[in-house]
N, C-alpha and C. Protein backbone atom coordinates (compact mmCIF):
# COMPACT_ATOMS: atom_id res chain seq x y z
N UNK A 1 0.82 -1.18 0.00
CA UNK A 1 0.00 0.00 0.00
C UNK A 1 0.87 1.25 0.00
N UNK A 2 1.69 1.33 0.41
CA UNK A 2 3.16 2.16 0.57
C UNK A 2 3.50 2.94 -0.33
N UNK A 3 3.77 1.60 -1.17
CA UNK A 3 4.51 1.89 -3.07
C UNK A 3 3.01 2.23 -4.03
N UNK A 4 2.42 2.56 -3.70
CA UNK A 4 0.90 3.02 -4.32
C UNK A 4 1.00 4.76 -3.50
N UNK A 5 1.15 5.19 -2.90
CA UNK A 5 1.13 6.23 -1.90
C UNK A 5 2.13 6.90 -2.44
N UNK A 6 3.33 6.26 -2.99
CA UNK A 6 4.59 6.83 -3.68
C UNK A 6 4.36 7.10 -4.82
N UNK A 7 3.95 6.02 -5.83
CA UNK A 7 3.52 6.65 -7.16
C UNK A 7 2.85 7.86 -7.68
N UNK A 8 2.40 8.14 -8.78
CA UNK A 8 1.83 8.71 -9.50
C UNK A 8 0.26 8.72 -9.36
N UNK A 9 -1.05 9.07 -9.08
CA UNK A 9 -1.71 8.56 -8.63
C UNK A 9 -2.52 8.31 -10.10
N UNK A 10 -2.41 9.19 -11.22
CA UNK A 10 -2.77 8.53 -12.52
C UNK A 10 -2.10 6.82 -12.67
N UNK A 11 -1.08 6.73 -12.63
CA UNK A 11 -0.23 5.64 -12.89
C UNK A 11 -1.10 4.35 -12.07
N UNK A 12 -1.46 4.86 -10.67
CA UNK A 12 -1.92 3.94 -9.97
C UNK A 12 -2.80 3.78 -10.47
N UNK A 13 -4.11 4.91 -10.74
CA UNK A 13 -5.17 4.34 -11.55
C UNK A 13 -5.06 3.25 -12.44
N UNK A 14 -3.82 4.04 -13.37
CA UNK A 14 -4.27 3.40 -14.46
C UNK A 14 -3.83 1.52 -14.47
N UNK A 15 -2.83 1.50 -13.22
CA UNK A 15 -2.62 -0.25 -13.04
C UNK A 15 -3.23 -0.71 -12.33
N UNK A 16 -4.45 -0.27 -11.59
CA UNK A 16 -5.77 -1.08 -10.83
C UNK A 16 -6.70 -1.06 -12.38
N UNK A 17 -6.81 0.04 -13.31
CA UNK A 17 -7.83 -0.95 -14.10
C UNK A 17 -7.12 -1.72 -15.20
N UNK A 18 -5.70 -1.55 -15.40
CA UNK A 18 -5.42 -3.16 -16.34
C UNK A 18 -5.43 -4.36 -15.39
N UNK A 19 -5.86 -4.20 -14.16
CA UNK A 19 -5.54 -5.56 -13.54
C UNK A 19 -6.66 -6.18 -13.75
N UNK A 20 -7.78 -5.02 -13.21
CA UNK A 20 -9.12 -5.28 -13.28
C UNK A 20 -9.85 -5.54 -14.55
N UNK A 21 -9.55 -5.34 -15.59
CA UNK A 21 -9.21 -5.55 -17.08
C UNK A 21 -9.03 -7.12 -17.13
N UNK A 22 -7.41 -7.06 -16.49
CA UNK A 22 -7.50 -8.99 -17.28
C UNK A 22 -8.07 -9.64 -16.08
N UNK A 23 -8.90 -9.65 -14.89
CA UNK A 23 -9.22 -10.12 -14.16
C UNK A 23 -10.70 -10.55 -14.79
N UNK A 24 -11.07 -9.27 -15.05
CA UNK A 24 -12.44 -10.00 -16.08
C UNK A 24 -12.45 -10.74 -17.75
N UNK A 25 -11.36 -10.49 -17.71
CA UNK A 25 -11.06 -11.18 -18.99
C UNK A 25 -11.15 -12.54 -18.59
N UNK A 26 -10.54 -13.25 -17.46
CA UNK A 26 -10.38 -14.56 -17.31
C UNK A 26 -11.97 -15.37 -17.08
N UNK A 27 -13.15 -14.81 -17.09
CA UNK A 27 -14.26 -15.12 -16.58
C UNK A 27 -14.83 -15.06 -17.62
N UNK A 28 -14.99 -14.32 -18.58
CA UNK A 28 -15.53 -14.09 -20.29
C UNK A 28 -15.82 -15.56 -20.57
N UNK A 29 -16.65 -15.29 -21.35
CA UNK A 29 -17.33 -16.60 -22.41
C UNK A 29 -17.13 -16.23 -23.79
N UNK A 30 -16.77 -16.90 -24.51
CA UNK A 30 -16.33 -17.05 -25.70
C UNK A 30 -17.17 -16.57 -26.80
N UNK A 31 -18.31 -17.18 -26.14
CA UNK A 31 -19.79 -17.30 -27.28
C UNK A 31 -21.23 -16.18 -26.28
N UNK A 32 -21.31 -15.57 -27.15
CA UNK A 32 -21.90 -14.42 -26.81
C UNK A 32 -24.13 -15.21 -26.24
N UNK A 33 -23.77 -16.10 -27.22
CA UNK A 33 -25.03 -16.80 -26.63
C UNK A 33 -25.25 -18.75 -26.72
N UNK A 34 -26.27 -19.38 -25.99
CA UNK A 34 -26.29 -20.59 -26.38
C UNK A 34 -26.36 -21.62 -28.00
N UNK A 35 -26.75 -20.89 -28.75
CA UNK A 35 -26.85 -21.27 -29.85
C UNK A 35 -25.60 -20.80 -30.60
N UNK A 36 -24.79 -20.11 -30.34
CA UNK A 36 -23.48 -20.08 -31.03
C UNK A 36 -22.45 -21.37 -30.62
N UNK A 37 -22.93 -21.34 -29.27
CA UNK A 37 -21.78 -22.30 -28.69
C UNK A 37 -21.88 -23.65 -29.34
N UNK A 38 -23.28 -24.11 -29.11
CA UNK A 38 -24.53 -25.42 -29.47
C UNK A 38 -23.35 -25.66 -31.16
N UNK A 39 -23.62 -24.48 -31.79
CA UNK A 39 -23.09 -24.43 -33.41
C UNK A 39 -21.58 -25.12 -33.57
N UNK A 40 -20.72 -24.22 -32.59
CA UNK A 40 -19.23 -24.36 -32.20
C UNK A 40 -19.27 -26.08 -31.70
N UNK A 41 -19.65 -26.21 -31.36
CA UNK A 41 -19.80 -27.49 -30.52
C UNK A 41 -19.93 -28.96 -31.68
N UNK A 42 -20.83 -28.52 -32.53
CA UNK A 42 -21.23 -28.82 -33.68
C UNK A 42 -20.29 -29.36 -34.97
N UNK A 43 -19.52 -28.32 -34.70
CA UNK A 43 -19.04 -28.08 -35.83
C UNK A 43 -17.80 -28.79 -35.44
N UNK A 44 -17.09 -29.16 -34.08
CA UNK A 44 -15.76 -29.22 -33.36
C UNK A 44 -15.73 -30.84 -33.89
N UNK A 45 -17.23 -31.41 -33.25
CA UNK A 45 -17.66 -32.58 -33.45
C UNK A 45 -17.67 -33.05 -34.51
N UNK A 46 -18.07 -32.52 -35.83
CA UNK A 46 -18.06 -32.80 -36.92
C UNK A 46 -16.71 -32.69 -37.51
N UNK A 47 -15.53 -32.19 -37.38
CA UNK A 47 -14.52 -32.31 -37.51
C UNK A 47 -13.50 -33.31 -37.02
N UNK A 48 -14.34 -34.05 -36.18
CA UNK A 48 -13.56 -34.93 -35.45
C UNK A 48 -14.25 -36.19 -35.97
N UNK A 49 -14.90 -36.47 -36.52
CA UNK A 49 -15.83 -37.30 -37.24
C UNK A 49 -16.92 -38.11 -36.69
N UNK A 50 -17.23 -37.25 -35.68
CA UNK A 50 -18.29 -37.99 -34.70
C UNK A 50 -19.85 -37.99 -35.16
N UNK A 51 -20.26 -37.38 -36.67
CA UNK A 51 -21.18 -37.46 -37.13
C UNK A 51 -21.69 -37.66 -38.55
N UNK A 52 -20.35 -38.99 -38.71
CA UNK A 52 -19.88 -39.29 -39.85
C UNK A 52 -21.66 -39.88 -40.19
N UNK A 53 -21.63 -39.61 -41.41
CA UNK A 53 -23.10 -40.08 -42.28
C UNK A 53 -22.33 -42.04 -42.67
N UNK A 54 -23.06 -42.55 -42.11
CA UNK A 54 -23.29 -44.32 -42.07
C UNK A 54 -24.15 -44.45 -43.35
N UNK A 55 -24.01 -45.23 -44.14
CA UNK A 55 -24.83 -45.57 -45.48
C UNK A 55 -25.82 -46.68 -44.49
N UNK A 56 -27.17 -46.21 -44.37
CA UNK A 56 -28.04 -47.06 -44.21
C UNK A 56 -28.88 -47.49 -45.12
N UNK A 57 -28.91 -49.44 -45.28
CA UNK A 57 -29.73 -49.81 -45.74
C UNK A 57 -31.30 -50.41 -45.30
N UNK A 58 -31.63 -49.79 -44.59
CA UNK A 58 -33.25 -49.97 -44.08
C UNK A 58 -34.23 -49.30 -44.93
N UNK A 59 -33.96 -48.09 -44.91
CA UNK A 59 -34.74 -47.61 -46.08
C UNK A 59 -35.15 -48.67 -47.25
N UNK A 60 -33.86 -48.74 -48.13
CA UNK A 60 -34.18 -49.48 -48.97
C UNK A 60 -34.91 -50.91 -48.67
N UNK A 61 -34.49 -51.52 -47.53
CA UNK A 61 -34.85 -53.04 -47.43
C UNK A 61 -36.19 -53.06 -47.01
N UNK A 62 -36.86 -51.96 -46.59
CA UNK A 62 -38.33 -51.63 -46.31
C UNK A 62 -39.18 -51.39 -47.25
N UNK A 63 -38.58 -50.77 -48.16
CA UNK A 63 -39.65 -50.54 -49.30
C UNK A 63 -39.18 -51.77 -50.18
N UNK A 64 -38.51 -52.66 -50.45
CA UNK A 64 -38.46 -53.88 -50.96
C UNK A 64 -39.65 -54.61 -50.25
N UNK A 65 -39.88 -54.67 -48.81
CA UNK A 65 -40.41 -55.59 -48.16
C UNK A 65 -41.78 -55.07 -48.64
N UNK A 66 -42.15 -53.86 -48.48
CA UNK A 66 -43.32 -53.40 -48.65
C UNK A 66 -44.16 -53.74 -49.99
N UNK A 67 -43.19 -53.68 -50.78
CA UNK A 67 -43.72 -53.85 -52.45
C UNK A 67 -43.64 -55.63 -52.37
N UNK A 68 -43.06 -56.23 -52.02
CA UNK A 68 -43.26 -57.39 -51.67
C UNK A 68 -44.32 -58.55 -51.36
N UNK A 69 -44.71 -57.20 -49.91
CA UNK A 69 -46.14 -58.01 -49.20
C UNK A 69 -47.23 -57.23 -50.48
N UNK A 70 -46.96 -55.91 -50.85
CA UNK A 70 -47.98 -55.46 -52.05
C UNK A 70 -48.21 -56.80 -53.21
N UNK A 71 -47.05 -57.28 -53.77
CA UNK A 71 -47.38 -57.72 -54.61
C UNK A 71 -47.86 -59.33 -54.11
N UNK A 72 -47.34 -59.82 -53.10
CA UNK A 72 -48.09 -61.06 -53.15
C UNK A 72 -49.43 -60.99 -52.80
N UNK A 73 -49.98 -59.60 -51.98
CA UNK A 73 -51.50 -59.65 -51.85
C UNK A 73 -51.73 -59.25 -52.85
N UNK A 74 -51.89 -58.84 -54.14
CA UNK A 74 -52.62 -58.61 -55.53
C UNK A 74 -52.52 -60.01 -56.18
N UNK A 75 -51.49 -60.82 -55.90
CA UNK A 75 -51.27 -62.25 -56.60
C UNK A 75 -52.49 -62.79 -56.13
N UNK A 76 -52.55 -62.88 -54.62
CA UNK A 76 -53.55 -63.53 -53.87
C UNK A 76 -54.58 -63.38 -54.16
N UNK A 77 -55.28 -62.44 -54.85
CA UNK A 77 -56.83 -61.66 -54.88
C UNK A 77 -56.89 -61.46 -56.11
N UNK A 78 -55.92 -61.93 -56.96
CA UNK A 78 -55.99 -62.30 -58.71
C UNK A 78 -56.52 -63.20 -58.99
């Protein structure tokens, strides 16, 4: 408290608010809201290949099945 009393008292100001400066800097959030982050998050993931597109065949093997049971009930009722 001494060496503050000695200084400059601009000077002192002005090194209580760079302290206070990066003191709130360390508490900051990156992403100004939830849906940016959600995006960031997104996107981190997808780079890492965690939402790699899988070739699924169900689709197809369903509408095979479907046209299937279609056509043997029209056979049936022919």
């Amino acid at each position: 408290m001494e060496s503050i009393r000695r200084q400059n008292p601009q000077a002192a100001l002005m090194s209580l608010e760079a302290a206070a400066a990066s003191a709130r800097g360390g508490f900051a959030c990156v992403f100004s809201t939830a849906d940016e982050y959600e995006s960031a998050l997104i996107t981190e993931r997808r780079a890492q290949g965690r939402y790699a597109q899988s070739r699924s065949y169900w689709p197809l093997a369903l509408f095979i099945g479907c046209a299937l049971i279609v056509a043997g009930t029209a056979l049936l009722f022919a």
